[in-house]
Structures are given as structure tokens and as C-alpha cells.
PDB file of N, CA and C in Angstrom:
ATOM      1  N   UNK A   1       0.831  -1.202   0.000  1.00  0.00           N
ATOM      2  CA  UNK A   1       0.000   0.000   0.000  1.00  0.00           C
ATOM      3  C   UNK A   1       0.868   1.255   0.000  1.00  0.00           C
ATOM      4  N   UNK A   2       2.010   1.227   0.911  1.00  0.00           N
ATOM      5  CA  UNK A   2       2.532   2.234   0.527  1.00  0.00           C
ATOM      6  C   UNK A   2       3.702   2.517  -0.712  1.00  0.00           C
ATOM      7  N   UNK A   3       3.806   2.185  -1.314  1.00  0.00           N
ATOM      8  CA  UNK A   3       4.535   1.406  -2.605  1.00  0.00           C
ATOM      9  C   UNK A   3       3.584   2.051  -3.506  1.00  0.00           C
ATOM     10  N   UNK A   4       2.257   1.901  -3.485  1.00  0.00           N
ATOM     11  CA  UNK A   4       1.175   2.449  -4.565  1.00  0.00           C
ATOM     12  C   UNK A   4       1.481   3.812  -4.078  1.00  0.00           C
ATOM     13  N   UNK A   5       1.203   4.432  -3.197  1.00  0.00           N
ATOM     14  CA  UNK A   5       0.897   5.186  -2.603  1.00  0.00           C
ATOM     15  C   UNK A   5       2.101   6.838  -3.085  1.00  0.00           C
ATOM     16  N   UNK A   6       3.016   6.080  -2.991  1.00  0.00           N
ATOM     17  CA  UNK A   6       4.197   6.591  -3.391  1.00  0.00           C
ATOM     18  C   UNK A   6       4.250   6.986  -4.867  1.00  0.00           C
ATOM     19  N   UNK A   7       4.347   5.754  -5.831  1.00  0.00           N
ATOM     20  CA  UNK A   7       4.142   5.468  -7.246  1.00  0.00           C
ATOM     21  C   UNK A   7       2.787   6.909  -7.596  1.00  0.00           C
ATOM     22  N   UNK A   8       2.085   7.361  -7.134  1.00  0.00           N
ATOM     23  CA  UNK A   8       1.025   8.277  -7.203  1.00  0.00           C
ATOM     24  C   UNK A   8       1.630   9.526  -7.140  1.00  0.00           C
ATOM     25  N   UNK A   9       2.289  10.087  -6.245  1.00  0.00           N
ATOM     26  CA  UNK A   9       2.672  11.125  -6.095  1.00  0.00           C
ATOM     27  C   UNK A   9       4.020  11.321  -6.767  1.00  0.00           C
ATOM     28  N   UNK A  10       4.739  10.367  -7.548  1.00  0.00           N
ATOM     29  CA  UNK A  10       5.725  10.554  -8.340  1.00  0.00           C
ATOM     30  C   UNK A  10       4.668  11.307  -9.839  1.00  0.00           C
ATOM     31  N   UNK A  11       3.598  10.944  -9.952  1.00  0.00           N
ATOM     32  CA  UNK A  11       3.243  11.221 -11.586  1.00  0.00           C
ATOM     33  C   UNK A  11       3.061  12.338 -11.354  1.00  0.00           C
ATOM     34  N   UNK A  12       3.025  13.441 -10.218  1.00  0.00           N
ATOM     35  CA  UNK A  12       2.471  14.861 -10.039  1.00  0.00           C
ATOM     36  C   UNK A  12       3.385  15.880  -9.735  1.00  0.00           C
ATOM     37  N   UNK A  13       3.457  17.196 -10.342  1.00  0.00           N
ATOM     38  CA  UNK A  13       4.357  17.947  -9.739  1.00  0.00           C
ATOM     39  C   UNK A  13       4.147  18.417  -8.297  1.00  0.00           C
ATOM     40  N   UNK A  14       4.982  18.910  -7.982  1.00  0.00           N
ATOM     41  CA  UNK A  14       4.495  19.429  -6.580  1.00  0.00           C
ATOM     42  C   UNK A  14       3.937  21.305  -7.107  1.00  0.00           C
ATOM     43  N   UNK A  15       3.006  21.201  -6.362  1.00  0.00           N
ATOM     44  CA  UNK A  15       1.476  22.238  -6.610  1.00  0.00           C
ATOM     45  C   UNK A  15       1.489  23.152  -5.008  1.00  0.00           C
ATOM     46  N   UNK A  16       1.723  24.337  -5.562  1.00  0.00           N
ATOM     47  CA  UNK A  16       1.540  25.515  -4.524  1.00  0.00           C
ATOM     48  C   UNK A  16       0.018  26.078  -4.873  1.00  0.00           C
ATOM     49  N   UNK A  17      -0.583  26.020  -3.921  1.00  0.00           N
ATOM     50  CA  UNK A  17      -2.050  26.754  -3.068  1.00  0.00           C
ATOM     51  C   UNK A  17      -1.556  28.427  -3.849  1.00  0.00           C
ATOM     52  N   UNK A  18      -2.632  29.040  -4.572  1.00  0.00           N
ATOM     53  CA  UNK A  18      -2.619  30.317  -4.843  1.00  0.00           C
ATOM     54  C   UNK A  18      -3.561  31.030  -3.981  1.00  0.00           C
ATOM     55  N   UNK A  19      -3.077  32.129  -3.684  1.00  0.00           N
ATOM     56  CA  UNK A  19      -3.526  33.113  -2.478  1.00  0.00           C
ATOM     57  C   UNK A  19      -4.083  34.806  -3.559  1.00  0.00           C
ATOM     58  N   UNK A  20      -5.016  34.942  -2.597  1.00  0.00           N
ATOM     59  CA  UNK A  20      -5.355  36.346  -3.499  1.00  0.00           C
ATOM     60  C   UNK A  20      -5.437  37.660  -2.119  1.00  0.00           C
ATOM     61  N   UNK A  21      -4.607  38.309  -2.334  1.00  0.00           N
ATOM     62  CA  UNK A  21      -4.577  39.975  -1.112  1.00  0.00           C
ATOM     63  C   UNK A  21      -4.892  41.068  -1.519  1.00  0.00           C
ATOM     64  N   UNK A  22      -5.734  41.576  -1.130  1.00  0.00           N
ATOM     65  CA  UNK A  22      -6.093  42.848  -1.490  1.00  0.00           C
ATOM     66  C   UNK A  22      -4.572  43.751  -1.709  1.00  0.00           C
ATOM     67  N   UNK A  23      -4.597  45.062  -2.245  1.00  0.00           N
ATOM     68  CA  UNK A  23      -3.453  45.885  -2.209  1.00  0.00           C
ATOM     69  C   UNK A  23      -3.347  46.002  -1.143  1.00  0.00           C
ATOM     70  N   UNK A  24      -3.920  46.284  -0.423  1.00  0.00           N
ATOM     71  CA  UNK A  24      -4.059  47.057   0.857  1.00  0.00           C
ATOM     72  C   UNK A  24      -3.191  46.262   1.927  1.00  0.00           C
ATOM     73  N   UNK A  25      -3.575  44.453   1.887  1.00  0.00           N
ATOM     74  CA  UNK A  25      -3.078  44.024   2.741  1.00  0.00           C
ATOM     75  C   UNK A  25      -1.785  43.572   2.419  1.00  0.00           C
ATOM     76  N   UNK A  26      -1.461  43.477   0.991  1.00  0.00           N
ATOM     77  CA  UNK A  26      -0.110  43.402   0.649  1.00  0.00           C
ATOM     78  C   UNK A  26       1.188  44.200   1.261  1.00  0.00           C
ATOM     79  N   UNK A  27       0.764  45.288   1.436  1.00  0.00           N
ATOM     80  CA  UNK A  27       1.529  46.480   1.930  1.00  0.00           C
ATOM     81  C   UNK A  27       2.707  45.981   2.784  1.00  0.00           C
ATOM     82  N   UNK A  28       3.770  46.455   2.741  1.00  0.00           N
ATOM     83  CA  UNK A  28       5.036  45.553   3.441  1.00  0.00           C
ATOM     84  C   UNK A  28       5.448  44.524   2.998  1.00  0.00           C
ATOM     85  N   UNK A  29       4.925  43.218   2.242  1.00  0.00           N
ATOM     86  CA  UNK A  29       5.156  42.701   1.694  1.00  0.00           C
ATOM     87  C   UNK A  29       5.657  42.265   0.339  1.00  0.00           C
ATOM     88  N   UNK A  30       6.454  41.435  -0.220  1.00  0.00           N
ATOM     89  CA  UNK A  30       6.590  40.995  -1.262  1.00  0.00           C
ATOM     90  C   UNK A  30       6.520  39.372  -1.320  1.00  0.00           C
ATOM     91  N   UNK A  31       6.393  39.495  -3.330  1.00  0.00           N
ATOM     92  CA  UNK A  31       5.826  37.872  -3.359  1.00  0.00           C
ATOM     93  C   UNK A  31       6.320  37.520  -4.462  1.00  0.00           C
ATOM     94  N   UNK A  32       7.216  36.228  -4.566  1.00  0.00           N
ATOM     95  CA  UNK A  32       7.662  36.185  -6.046  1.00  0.00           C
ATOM     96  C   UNK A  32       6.873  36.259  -7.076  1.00  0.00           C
ATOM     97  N   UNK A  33       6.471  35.533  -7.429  1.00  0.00           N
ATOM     98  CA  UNK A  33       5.111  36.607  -8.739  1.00  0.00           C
ATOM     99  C   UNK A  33       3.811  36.927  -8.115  1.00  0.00           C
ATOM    100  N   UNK A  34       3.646  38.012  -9.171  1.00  0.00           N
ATOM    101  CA  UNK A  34       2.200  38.772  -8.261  1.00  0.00           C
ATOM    102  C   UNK A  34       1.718  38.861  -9.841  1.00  0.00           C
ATOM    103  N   UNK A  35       0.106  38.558  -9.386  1.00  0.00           N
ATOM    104  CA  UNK A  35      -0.593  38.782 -10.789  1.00  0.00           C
ATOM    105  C   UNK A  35      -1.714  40.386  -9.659  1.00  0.00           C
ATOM    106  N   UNK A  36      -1.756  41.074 -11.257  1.00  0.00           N
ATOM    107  CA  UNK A  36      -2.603  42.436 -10.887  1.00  0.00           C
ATOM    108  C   UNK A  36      -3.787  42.420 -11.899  1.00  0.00           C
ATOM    109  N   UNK A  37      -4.786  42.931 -11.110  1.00  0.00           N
ATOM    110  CA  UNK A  37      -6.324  42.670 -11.953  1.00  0.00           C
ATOM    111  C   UNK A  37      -5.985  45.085 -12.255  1.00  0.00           C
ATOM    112  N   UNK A  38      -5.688  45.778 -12.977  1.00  0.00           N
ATOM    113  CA  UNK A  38      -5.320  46.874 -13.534  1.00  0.00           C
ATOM    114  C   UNK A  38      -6.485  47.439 -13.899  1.00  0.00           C
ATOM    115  N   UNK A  39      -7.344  46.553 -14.387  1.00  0.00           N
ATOM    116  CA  UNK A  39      -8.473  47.262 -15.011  1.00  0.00           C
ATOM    117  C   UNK A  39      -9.531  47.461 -13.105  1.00  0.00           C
ATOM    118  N   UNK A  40      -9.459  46.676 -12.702  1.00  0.00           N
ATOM    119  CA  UNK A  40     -10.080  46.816 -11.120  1.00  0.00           C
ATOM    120  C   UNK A  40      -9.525  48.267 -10.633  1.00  0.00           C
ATOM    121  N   UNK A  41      -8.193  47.983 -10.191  1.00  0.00           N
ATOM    122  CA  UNK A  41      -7.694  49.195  -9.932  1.00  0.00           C
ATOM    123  C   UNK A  41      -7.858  50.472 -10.392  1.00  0.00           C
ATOM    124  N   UNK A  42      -7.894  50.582 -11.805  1.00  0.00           N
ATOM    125  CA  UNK A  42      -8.321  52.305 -12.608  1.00  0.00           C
ATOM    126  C   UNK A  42      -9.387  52.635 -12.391  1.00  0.00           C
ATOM    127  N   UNK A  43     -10.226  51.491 -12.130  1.00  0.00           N
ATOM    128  CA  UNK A  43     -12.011  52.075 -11.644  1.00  0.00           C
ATOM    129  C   UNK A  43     -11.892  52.823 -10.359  1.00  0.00           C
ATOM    130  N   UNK A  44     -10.784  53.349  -9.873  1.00  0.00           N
ATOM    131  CA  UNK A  44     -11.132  54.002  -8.948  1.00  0.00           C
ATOM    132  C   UNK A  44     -11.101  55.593  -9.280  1.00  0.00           C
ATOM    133  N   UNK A  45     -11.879  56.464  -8.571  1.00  0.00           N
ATOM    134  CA  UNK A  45     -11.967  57.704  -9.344  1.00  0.00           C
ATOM    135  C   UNK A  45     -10.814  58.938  -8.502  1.00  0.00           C
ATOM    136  N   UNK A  46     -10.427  58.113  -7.255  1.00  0.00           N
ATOM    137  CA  UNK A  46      -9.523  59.130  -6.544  1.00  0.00           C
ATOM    138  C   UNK A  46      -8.401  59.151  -7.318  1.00  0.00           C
ATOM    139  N   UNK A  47      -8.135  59.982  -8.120  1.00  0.00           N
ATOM    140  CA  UNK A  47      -6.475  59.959  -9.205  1.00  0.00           C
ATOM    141  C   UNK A  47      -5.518  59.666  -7.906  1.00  0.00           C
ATOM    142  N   UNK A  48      -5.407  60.364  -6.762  1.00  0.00           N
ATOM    143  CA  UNK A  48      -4.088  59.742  -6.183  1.00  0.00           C
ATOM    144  C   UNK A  48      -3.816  58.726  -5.184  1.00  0.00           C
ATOM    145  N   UNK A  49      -5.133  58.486  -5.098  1.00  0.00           N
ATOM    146  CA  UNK A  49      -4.914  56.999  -4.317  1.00  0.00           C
ATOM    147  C   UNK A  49      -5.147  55.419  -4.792  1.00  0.00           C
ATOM    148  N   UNK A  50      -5.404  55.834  -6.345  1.00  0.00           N
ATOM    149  CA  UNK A  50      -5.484  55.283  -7.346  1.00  0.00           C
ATOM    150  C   UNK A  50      -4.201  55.129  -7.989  1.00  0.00           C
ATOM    151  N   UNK A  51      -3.296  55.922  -8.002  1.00  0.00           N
ATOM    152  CA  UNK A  51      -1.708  55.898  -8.323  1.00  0.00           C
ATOM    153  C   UNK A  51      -0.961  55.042  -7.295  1.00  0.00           C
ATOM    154  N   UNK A  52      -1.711  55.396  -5.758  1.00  0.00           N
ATOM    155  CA  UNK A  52      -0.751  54.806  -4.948  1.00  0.00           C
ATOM    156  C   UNK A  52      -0.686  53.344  -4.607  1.00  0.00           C
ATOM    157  N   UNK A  53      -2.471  52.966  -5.080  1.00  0.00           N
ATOM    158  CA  UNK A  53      -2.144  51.709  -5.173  1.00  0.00           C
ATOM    159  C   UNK A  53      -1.753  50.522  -6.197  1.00  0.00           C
ATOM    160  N   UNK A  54      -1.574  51.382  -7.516  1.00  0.00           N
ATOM    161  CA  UNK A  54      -1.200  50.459  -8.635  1.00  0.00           C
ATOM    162  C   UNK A  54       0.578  50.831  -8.162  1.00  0.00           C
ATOM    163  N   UNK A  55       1.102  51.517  -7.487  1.00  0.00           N
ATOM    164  CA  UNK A  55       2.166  51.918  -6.918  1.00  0.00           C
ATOM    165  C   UNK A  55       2.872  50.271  -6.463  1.00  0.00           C
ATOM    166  N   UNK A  56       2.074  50.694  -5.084  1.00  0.00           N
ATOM    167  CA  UNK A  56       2.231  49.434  -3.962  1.00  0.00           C
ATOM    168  C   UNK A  56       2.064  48.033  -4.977  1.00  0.00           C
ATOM    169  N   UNK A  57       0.943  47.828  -5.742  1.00  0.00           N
ATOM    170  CA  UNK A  57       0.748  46.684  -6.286  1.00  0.00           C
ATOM    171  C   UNK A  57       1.854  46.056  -7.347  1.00  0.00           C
ATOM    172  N   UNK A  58       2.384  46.749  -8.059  1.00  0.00           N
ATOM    173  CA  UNK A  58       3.439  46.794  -8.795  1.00  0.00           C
ATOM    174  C   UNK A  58       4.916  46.313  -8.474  1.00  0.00           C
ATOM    175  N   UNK A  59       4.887  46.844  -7.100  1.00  0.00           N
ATOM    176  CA  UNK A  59       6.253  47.029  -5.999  1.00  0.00           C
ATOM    177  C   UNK A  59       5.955  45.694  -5.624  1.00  0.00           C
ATOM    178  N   UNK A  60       5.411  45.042  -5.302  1.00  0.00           N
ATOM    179  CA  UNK A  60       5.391  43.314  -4.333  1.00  0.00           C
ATOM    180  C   UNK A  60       6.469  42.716  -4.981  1.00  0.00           C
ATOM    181  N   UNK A  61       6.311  42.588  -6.644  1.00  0.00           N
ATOM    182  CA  UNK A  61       6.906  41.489  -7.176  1.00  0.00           C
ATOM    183  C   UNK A  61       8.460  41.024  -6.735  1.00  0.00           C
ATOM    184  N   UNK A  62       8.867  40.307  -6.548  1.00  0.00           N
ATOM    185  CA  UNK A  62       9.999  39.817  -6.293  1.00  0.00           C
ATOM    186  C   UNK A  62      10.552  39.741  -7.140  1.00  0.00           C
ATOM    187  N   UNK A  63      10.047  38.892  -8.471  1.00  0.00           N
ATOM    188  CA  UNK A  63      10.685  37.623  -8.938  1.00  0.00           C
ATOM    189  C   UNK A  63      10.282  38.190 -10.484  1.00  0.00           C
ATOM    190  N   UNK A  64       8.513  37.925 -10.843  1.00  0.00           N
ATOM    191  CA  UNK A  64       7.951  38.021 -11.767  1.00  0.00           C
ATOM    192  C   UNK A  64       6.244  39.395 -11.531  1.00  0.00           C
ATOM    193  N   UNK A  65       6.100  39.993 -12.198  1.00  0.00           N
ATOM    194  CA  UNK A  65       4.625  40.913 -12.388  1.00  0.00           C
ATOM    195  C   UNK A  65       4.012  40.290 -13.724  1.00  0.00           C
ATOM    196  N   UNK A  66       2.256  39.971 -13.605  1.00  0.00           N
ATOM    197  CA  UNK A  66       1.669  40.081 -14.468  1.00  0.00           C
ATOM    198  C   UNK A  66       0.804  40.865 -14.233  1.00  0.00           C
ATOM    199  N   UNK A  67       0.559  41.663 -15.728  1.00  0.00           N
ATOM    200  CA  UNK A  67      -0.827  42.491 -15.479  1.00  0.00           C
ATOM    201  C   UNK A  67      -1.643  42.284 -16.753  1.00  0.00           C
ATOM    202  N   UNK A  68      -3.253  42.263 -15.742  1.00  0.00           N
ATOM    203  CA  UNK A  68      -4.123  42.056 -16.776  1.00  0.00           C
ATOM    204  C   UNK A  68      -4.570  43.602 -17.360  1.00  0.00           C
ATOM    205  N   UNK A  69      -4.924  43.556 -18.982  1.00  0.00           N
ATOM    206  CA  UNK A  69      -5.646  44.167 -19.302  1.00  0.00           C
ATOM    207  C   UNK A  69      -6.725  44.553 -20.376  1.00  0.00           C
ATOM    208  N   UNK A  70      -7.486  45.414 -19.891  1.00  0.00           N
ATOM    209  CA  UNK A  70      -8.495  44.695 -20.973  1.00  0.00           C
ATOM    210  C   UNK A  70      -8.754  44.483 -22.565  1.00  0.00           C
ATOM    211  N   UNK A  71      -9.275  43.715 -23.244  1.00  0.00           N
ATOM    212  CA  UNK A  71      -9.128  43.190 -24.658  1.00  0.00           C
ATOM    213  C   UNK A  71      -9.546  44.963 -25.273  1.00  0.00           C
ATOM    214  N   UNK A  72      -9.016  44.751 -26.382  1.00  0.00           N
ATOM    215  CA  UNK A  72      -9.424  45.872 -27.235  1.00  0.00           C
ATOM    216  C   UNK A  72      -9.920  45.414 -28.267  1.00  0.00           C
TER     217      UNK A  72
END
């Protein structure tokens, strides 16, 4: 049984749990890749706290940044 058991978890990569943080709570932190939802963010109408958080959101990345945006 444990022989099968084993044989199972060889056919799989090993798989990291994805996490989603607001900007807000990101703050202080960094993360090797960070994906950004951009079009969320511009819907905001305060121009400078709207800068500050595509700011902060931008700044996490460690490693890798993706950003979404929308189709044209």
C-alpha cells in the first residue's frame, strides 16, 4: 500500500495553493510573482490613491509581475 501510494505522487508535480490579497493588505510585503487585476484598480476615481495603489501593487513582485488588461 505504501509502494502504490508513493508510485502516485511521483506522476504529479508538486502544486503551490494560490492566495489572493487585497493591495491594501499586501503592503510591506513581497511575493515572487504577483498577478494584478489593472483594469479593477483604474475604476477608482480618486487619481491619487489610485496611483498609490497600482504603486504598492506593482512594488510586491519579487521575482515576476503580471498584469491584466483589458481586450481591445
Amino acid at each position: 500500500a505504501v509502494g502504490a501510494i508513493w508510485a502516485f505522487r511521483q506522476r504529479f508535480h508538486d502544486v503551490n495553493y494560490a492566495y489572493s490579497l487585497t493591495v491594501h493588505k499586501s503592503q510591506g510585503s513581497t511575493f515572487q510573482d504577483v498577478f494584478v487585476d489593472l483594469p479593477n484598480l483604474m475604476r477608482n476615481p480618486k487619481t491619487v490613491e489610485r496611483n498609490q495603489l497600482v504603486y504598492v501593487a506593482f512594488t510586491r513582485a519579487a521575482k515576476r509581475l503580471f498584469v491584466s488588461q483589458p481586450r481591445r
